[in-house]
Protein backbone atom coordinates (compact mmCIF):
# COMPACT_ATOMS: atom_id res chain seq x y z
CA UNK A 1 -42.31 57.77 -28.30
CA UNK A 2 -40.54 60.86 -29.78
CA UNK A 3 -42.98 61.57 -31.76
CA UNK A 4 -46.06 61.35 -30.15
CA UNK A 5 -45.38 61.67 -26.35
CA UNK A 6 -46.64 57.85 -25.67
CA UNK A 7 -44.92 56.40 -22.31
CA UNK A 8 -43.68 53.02 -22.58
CA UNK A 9 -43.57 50.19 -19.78
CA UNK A 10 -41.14 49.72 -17.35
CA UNK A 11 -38.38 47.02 -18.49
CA UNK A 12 -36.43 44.91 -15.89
CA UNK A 13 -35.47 42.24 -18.04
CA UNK A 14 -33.55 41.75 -20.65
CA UNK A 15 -34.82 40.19 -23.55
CA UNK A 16 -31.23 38.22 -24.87
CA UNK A 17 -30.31 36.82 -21.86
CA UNK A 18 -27.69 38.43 -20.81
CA UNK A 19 -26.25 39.80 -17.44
CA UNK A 20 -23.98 41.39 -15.20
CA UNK A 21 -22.80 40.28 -11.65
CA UNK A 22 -20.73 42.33 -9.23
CA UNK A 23 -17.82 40.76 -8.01
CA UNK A 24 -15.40 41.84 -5.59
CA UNK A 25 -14.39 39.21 -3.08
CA UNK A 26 -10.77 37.86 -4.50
CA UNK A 27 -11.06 34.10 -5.26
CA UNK A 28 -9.41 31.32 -3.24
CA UNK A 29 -7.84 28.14 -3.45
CA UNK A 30 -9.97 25.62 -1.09
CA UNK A 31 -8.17 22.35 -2.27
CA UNK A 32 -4.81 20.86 -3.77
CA UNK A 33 -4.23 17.57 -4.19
CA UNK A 34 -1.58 16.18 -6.00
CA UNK A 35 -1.45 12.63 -7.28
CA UNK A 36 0.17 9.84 -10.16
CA UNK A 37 -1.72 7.74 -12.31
CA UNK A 38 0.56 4.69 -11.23
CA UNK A 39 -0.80 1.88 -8.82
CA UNK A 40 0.86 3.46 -5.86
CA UNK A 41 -0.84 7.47 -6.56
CA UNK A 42 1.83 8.12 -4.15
CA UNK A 43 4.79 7.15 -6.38
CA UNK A 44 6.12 7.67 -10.30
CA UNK A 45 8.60 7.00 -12.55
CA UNK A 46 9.59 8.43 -16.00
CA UNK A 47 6.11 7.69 -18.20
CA UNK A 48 3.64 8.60 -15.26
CA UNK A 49 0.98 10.90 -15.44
CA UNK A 50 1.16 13.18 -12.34
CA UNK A 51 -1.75 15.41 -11.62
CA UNK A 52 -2.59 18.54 -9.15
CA UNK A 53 -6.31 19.03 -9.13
CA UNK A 54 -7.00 22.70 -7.52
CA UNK A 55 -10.34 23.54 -5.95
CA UNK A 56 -11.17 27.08 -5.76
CA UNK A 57 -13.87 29.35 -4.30
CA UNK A 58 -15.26 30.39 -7.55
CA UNK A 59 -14.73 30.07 -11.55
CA UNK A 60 -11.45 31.18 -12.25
CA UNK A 61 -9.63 32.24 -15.15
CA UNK A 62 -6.71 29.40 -16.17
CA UNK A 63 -4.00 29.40 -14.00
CA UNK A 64 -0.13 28.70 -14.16
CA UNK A 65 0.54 26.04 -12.80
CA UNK A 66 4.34 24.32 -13.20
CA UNK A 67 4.98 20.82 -12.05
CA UNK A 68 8.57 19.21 -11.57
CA UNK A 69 9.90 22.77 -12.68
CA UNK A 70 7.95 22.35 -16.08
CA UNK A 71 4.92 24.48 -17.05
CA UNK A 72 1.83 22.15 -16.47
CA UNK A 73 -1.59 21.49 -18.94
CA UNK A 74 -3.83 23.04 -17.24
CA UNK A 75 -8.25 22.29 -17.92
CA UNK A 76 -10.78 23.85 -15.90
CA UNK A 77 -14.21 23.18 -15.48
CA UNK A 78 -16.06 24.95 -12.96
CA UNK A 79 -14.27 25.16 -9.80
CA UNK A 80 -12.30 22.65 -10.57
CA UNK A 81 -8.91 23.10 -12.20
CA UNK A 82 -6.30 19.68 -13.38
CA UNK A 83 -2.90 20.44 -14.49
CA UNK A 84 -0.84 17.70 -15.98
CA UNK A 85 2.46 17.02 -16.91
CA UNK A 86 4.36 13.47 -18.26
CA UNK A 87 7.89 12.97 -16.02
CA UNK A 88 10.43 12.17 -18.42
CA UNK A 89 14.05 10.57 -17.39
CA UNK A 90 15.41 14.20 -17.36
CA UNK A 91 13.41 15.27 -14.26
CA UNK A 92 15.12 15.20 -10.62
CA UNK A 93 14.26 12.21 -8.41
CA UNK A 94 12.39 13.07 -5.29
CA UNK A 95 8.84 14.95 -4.52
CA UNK A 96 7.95 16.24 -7.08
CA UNK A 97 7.56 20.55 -7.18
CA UNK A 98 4.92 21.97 -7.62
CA UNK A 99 4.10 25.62 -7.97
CA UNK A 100 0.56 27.63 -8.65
CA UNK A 101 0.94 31.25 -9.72
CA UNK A 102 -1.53 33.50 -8.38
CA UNK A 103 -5.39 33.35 -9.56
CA UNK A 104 -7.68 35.38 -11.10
CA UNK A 105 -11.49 35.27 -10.91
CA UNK A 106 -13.60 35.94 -14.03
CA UNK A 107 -14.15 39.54 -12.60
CA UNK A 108 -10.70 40.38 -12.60
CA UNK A 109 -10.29 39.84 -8.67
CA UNK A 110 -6.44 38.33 -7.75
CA UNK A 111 -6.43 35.74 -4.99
CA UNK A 112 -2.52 34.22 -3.98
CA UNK A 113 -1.19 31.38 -5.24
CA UNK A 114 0.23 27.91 -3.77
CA UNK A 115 3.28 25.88 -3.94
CA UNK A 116 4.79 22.87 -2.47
CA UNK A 117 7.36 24.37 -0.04
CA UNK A 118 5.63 27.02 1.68
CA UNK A 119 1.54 25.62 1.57
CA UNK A 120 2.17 21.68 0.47
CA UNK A 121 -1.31 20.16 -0.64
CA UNK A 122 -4.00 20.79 1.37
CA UNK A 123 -4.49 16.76 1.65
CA UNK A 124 -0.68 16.07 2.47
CA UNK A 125 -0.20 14.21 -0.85
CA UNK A 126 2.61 13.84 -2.36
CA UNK A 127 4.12 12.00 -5.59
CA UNK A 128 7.82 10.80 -5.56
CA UNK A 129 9.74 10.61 -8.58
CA UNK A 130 12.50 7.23 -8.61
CA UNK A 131 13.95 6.96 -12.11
CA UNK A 132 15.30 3.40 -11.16
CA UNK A 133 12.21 2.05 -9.02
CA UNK A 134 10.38 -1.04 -10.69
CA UNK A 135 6.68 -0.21 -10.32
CA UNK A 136 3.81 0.17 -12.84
CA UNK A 137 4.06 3.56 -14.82
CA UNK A 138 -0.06 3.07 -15.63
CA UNK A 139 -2.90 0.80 -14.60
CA UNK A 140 -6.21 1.35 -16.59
CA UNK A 141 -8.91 -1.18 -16.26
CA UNK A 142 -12.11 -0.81 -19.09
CA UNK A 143 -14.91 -2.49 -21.16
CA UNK A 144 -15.80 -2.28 -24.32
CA UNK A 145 -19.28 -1.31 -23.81
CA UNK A 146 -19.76 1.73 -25.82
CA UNK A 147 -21.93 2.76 -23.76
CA UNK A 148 -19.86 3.17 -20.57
CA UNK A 149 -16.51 2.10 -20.56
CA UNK A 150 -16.63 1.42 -16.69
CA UNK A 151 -19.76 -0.84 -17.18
CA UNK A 152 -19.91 -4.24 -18.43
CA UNK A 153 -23.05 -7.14 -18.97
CA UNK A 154 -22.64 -10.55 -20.47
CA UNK A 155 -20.75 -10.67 -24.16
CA UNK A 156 -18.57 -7.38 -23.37
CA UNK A 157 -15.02 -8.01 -23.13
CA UNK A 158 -13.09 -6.52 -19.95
CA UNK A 159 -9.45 -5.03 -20.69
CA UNK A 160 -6.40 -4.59 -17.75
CA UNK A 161 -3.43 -2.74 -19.10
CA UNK A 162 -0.52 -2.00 -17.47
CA UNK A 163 2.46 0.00 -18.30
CA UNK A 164 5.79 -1.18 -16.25
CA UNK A 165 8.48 1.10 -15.94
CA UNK A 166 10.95 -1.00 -17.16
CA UNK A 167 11.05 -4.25 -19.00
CA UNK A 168 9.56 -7.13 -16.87
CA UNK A 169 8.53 -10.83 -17.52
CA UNK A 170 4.81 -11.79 -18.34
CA UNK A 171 2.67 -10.75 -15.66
CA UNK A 172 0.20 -12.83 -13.76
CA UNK A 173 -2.89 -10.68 -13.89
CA UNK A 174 -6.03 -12.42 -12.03
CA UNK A 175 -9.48 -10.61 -11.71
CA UNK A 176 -11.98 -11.54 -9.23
CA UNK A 177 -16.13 -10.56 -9.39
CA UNK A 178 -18.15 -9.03 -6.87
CA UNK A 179 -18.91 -12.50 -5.06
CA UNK A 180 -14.58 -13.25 -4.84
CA UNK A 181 -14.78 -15.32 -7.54
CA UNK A 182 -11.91 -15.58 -9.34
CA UNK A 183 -12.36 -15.53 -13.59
CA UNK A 184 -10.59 -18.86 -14.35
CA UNK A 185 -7.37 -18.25 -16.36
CA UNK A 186 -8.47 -20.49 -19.60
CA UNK A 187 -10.97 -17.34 -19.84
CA UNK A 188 -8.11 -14.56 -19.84
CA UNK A 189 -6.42 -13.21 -22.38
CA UNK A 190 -2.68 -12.03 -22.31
CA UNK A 191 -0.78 -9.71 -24.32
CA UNK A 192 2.77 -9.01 -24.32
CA UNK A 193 5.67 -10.53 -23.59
CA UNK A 194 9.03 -11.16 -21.53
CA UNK A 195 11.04 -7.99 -21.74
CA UNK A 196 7.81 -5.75 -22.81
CA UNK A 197 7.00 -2.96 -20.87
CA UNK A 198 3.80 -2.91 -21.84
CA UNK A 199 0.51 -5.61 -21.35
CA UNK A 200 -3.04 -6.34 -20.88
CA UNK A 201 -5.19 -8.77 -20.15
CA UNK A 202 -8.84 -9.81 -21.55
CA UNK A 203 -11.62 -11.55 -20.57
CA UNK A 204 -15.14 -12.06 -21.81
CA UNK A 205 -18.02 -11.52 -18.99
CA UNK A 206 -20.25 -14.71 -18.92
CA UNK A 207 -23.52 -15.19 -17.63
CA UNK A 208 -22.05 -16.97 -14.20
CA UNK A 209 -19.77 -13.84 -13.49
CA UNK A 210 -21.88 -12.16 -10.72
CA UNK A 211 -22.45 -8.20 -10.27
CA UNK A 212 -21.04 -5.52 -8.75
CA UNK A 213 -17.54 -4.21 -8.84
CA UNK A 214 -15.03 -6.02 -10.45
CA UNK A 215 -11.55 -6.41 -8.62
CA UNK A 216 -7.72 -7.77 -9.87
CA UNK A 217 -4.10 -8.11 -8.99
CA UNK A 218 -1.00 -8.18 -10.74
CA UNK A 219 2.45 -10.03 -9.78
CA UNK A 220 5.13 -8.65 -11.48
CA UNK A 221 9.00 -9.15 -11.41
């Protein structure tokens, strides 16, 4: 110490758990994919939910990202990056744009950017916007296990909904278990009605119903 001369041990470590890495290699964008939340991922219509999910070499900082000319939510986690938007009736029919400003690591590094006309999506996807197309907007398919919404045992109930892009009749919405049985329709549930846009469909799991992934379809005019 100062005072007394006395030589201390070497340290190495530090003792809050903190840290510094060296970084110079400029990040890079591995994967873009770009996708709708509508049964065809391929199409949309005003109301979908279109995504571009962004796969990078490293952690990055949050990007820009602008879809269909609009600035995009962006979430990362990791090196994973999803930027959202919702198409409203005011965007342009076609493929949609899509446009990722250059990216920055954690370390400050700049890597280059993507978009749609010059790179496209590493995958080929694309979504197509038609305003006037009759498709479903939204398909979501859940239990009410509170456990896992994705798993279901006997006494949970089983919920299809479906968002249509425009008014439609009542749907007929059939689900099918693991073994291609099909749930009999005095067990299924229906909400909405002609000229809704919006429906589901419900049906208690029963010892009979057998495991494994459950399957449905939906006819819709």
């Amino acid at each position: 110490d100062y005072v007394n001369n006395n030589v201390g041990s070497p340290v190495s470590d530090v003792t809050d758990g903190t840290s510094v890495t060296i970084d110079t290699v400029a990040p890079t964008i591995t994967d873009a994919s770009l996708v709708s939340n509508g049964a065809d991922s391929t199409k949309a219509v005003p109301g979908s939910t279109v995504s571009l999910i962004i796969t990078t070499s490293e952690p990055i900082q949050q990007p820009v990202v602008t879809l269909a000319g609009r600035d995009a939510s962006v979430a990362c986690i990791e090196t994973v990056c999803t930027a959202t938007i919702t198409l409203t009736a005011d965007d342009a029919d076609g493929d949609i744009d899509w446009v990722i400003a250059d990216i920055t690591d954690l370390a400050g590094n700049m890597g280059s950017g993507m978009d749609r006309a010059t790179d496209g999506t590493t995958d080929s996807t694309t979504v197509e916007l038609d305003a006037t197309a009759l498709m479903l907007a939204s398909v979501s398919l859940s239990s009410d296990n509170t456990v896992s919404t994705s798993h279901a045992r006997t006494g949970h109930v089983v919920t299809l909904s479906i968002t249509a892009s425009k008014p439609i009749n009542v749907p007929a919405i059939a689900f099918t278990d693991a073994s291609g049985q099909v749930v009999a329709g005095s067990r299924v549930t229906m909400s909405g009605g002609n000229g809704d846009t919006s429906f589901s469909a419900s049906f208690t799991v029963a010892g009979g119903d057998s495991e494994g992934a459950l399957s449905f379809s939906v006819e819709y005019t």
